[in-house]
Protein backbone atom coordinates (compact mmCIF):
# COMPACT_ATOMS: atom_id res chain seq x y z
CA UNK A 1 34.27 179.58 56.74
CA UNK A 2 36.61 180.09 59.50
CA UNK A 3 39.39 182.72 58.85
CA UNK A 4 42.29 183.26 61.85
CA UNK A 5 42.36 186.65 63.79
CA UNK A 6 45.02 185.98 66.43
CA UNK A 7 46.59 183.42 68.25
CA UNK A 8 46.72 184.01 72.27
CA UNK A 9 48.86 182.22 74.98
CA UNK A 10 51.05 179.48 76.27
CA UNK A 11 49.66 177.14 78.31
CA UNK A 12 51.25 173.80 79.69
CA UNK A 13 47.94 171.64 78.80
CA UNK A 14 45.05 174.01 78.30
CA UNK A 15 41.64 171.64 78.32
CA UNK A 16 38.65 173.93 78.61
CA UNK A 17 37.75 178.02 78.10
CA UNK A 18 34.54 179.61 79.03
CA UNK A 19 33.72 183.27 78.52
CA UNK A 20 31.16 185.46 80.40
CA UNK A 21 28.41 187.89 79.11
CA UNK A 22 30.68 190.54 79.90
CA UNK A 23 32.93 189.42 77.23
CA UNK A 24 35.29 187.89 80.09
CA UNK A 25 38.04 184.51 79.30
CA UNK A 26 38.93 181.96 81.11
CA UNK A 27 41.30 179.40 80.34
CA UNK A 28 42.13 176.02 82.21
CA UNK A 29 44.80 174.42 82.33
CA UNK A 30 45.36 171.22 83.42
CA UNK A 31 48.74 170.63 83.87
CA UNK A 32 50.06 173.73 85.79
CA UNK A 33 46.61 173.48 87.61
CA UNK A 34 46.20 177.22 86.98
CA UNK A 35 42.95 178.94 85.68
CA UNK A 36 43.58 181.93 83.35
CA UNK A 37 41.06 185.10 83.24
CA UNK A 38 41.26 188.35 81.02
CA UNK A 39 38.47 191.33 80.63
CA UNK A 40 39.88 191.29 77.07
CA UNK A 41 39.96 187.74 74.94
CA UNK A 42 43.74 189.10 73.41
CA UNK A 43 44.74 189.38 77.25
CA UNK A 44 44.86 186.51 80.06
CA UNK A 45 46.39 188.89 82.68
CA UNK A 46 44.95 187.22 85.93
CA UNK A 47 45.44 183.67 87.17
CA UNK A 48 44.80 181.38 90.07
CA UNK A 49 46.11 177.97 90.69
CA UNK A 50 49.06 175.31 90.99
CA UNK A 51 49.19 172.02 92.57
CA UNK A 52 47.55 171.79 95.98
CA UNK A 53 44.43 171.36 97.80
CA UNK A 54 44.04 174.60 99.80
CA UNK A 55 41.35 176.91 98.61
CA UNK A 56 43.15 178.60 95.61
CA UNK A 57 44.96 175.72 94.15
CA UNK A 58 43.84 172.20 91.78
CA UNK A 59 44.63 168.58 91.72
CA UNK A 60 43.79 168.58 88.09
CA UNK A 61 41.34 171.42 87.58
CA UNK A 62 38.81 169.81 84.56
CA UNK A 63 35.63 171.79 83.75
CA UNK A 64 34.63 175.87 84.15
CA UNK A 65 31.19 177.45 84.23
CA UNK A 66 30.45 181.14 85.20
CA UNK A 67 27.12 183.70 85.14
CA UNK A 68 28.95 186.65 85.36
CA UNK A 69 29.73 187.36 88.84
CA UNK A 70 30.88 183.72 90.05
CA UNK A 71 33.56 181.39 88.34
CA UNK A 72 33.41 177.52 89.29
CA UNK A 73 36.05 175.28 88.37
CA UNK A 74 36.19 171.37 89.14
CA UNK A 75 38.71 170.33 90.77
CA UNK A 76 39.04 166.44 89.98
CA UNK A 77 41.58 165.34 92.00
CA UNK A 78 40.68 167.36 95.19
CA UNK A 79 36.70 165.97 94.47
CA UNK A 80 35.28 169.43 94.85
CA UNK A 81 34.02 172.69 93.34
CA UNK A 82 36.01 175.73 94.12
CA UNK A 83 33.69 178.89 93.39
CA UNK A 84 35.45 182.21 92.68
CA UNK A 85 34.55 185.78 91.93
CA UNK A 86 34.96 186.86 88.16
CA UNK A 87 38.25 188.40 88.94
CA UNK A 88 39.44 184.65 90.49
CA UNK A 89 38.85 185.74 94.08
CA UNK A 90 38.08 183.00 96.47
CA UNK A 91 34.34 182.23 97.75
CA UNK A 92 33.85 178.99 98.68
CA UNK A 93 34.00 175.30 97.72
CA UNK A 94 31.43 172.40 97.45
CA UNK A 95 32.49 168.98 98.87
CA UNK A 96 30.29 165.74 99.10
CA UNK A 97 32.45 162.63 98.44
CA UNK A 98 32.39 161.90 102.20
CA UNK A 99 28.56 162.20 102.84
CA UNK A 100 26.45 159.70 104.15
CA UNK A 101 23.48 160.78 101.12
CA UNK A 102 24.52 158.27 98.99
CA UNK A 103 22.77 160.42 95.99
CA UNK A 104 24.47 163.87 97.27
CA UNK A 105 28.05 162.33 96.73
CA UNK A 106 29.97 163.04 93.86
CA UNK A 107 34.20 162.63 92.97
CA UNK A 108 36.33 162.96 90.32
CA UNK A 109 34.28 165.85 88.59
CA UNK A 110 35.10 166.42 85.16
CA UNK A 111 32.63 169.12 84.34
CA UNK A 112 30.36 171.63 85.98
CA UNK A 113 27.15 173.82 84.38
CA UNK A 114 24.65 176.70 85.51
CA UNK A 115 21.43 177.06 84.30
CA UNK A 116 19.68 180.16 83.56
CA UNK A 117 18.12 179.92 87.25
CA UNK A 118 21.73 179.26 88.84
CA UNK A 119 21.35 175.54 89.82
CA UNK A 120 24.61 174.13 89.52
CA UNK A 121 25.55 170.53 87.96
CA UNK A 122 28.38 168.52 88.48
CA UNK A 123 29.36 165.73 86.24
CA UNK A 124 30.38 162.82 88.46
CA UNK A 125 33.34 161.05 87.17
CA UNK A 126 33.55 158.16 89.93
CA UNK A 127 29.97 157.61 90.23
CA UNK A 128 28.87 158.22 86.17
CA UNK A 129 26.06 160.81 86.84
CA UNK A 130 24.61 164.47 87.19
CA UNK A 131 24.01 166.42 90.25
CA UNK A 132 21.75 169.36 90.77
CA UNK A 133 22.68 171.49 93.44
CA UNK A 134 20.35 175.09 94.12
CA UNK A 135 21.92 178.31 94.35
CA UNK A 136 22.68 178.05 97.75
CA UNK A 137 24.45 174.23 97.45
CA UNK A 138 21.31 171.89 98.83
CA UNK A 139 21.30 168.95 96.49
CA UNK A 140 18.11 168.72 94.33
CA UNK A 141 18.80 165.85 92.22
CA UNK A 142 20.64 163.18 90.54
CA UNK A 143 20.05 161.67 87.31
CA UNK A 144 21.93 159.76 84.60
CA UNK A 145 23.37 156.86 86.28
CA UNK A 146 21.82 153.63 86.43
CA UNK A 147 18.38 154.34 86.48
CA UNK A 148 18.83 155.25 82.95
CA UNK A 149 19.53 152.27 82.10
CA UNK A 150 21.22 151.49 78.76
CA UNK A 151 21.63 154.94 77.96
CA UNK A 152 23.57 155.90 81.54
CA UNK A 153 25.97 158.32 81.43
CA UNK A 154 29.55 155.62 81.35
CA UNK A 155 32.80 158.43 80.68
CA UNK A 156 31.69 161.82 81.04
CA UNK A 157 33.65 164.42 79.52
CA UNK A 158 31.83 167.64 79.57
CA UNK A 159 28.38 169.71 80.70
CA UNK A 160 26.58 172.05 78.73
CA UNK A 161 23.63 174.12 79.73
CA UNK A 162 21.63 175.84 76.62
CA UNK A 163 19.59 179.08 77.25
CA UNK A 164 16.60 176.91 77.10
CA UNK A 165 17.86 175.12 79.57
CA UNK A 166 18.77 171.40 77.94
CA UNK A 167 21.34 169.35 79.49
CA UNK A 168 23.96 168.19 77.27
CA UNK A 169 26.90 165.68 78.60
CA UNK A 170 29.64 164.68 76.20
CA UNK A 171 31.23 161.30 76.02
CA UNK A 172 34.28 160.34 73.32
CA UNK A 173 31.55 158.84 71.27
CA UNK A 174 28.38 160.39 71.73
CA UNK A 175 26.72 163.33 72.92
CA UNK A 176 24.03 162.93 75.35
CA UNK A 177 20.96 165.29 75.81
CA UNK A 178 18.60 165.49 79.05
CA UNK A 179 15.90 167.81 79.52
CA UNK A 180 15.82 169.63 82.57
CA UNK A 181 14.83 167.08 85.10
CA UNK A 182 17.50 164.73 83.80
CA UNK A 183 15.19 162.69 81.39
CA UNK A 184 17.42 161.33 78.60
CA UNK A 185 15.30 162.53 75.25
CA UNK A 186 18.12 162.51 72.59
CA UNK A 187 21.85 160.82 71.56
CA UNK A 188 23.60 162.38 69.33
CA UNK A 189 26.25 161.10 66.87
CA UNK A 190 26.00 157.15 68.29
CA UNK A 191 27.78 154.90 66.39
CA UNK A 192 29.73 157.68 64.16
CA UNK A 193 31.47 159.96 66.58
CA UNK A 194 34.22 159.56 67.80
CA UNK A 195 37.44 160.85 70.10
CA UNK A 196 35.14 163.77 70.91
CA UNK A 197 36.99 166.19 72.90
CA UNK A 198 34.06 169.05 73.08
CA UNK A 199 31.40 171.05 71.94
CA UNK A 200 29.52 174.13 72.15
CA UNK A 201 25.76 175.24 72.17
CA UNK A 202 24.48 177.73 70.11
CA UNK A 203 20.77 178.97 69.16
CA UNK A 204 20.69 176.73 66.33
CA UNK A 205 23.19 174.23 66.62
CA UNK A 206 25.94 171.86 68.60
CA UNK A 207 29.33 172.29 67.14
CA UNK A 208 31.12 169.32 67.92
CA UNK A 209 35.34 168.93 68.13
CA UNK A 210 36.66 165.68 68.19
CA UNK A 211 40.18 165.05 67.86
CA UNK A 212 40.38 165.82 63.79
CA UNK A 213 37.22 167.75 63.38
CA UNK A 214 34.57 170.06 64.12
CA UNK A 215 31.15 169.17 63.17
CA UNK A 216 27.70 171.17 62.83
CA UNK A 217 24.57 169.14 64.31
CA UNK A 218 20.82 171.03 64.03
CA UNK A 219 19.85 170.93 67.62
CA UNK A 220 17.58 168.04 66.84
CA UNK A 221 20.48 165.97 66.06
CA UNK A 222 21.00 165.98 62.54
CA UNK A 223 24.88 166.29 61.73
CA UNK A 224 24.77 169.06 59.16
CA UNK A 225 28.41 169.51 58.08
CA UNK A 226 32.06 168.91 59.01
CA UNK A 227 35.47 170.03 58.22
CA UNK A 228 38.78 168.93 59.36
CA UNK A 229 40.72 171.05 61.57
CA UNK A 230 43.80 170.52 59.72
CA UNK A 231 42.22 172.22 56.90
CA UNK A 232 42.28 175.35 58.93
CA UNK A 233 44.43 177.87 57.78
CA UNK A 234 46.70 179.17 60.98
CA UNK A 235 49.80 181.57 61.94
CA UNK A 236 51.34 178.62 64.69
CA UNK A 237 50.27 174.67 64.09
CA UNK A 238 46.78 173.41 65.52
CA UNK A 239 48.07 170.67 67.99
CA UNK A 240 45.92 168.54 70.11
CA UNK A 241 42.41 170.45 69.89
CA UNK A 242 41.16 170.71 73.19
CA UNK A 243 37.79 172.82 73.50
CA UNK A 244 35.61 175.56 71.69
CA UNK A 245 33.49 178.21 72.24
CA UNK A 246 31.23 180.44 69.68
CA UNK A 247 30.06 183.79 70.34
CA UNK A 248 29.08 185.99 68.30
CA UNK A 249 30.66 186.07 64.92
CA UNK A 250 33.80 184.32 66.14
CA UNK A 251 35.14 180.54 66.95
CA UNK A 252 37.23 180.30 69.98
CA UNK A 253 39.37 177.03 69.42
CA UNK A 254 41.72 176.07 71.94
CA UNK A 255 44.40 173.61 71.80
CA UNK A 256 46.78 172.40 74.55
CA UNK A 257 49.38 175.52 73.82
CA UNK A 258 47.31 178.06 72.39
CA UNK A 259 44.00 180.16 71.61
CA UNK A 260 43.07 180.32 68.05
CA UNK A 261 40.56 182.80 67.56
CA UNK A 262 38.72 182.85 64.25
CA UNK A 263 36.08 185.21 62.69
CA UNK A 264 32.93 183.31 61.06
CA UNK A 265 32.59 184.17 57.67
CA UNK A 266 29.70 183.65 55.00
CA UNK A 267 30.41 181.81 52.23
């Protein structure tokens, strides 16, 4: 059971949160192309961001991934990854539309991962695929476009890394799940999902939002239960659920305005 704490913020279009093992937020939001950070999850006191394409502002910032210490953001429109310090200082981006290695290039990214080592993956929205790149940004590998055949990745939403290092990548009606040299071992929720906006990993289970609901998979697929978000009791109106994230003994749901945060209760 999910009971309301707080409600935090008031964001423009808010589209994906992340937090760090330090207990860090970050919010992103897409519309004022700003990224939100707070030591605190009650306080989003730092920012970065608005329209541009220098080194500390979006053109549609769309996915968020950090370790700790570094904070990368996609930046769709701009067809890079800008990499920041955990207090949103500036470090240095990761451009390859314009390469001449066909497999290196990537635009339009909609996501971004780390692994436990600190390879990081871009989701490719123009070419429909994953890229590895190591710590130090030489491109490993690609995998999930057409070599996968049926199965290729075709509207990539979002990138999750689990501690045990599966690849997860979302789609509106599926959830897709690599192991980690990007063979395709598992779908998730084909042919009954649908308008997913997001999901989370945990040690036991995918918790997956979709535009009306969040639902509990076992991480070998098996959808486990479901309850609509409008069921959820709140202080301001859950509008246009955007993206989630569970830690501990608490649900972080974000919508386009606002935070909900929610303690996870035993029934």
């Amino acid at each position: 059971m999910l009971v309301e704490e707080f409600v935090v913020g008031s964001f423009r279009k808010a589209v994906r949160l992340q937090t760090n093992p330090q207990g860090w937020l970050y919010v992103v939001d897409e519309e004022s192309n700003q990224i939100y950070a707070g030591h605190d999850i009650d306080s989003l006191s730092q920012s970065v961001g608005g329209y541009g394409w220098t080194s500390t502002t979006f053109d549609r910032p769309t996915g968020i991934a950090t370790d700790g210490l570094n904070v990368y953001v996609s930046d769709y429109g701009n067809h890079r990854i800008q990499r920041f310090d955990r207090n949103l200082i500036y470090l240095s981006s990761l451009a390859t539309r314009d390469t001449s290695i066909n497999e290196a290039r990537f635009g339009y990214p909609t996501g971004v991962a780390l692994s436990q080592s600190g390879d990081l993956f871009v989701l490719d929205g123009e070419n429909y695929r994953v890229l590895r790149f190591s710590q130090d940004a030489r491109f490993q590998q690609t995998f999930g476009g057409t070599e996968t055949g049926n199965r290729k990745i075709t509207n990539p939403l979002k990138i999750v890394i689990s501690h045990d290092n599966t690849i997860y990548v979302a789609e509106p009606t599926r959830i897709l799940e690599f192991d980690y040299f990007g063979n395709l071992v598992n779908v998730l929720g084909e042919g009954v999902l649908k308008d997913v906006r997001s999901f989370c990993v945990t040690a036991a289970s995918l918790v997956v939002l979709t535009k009306d609901s969040l639902i509990w998979y076992s991480r070998n697929g098996i959808a486990a239960t479901s309850i609509l978000t409008s069921s959820l009791i709140t202080a301001e109106h859950l509008q246009d659920p955007r993206d989630l994230v569970v830690t501990g003994k608490r649900m972080l749901l974000l919508d386009s305005r606002r935070l909900h945060v929610f303690s996870i209760v035993a029934r």
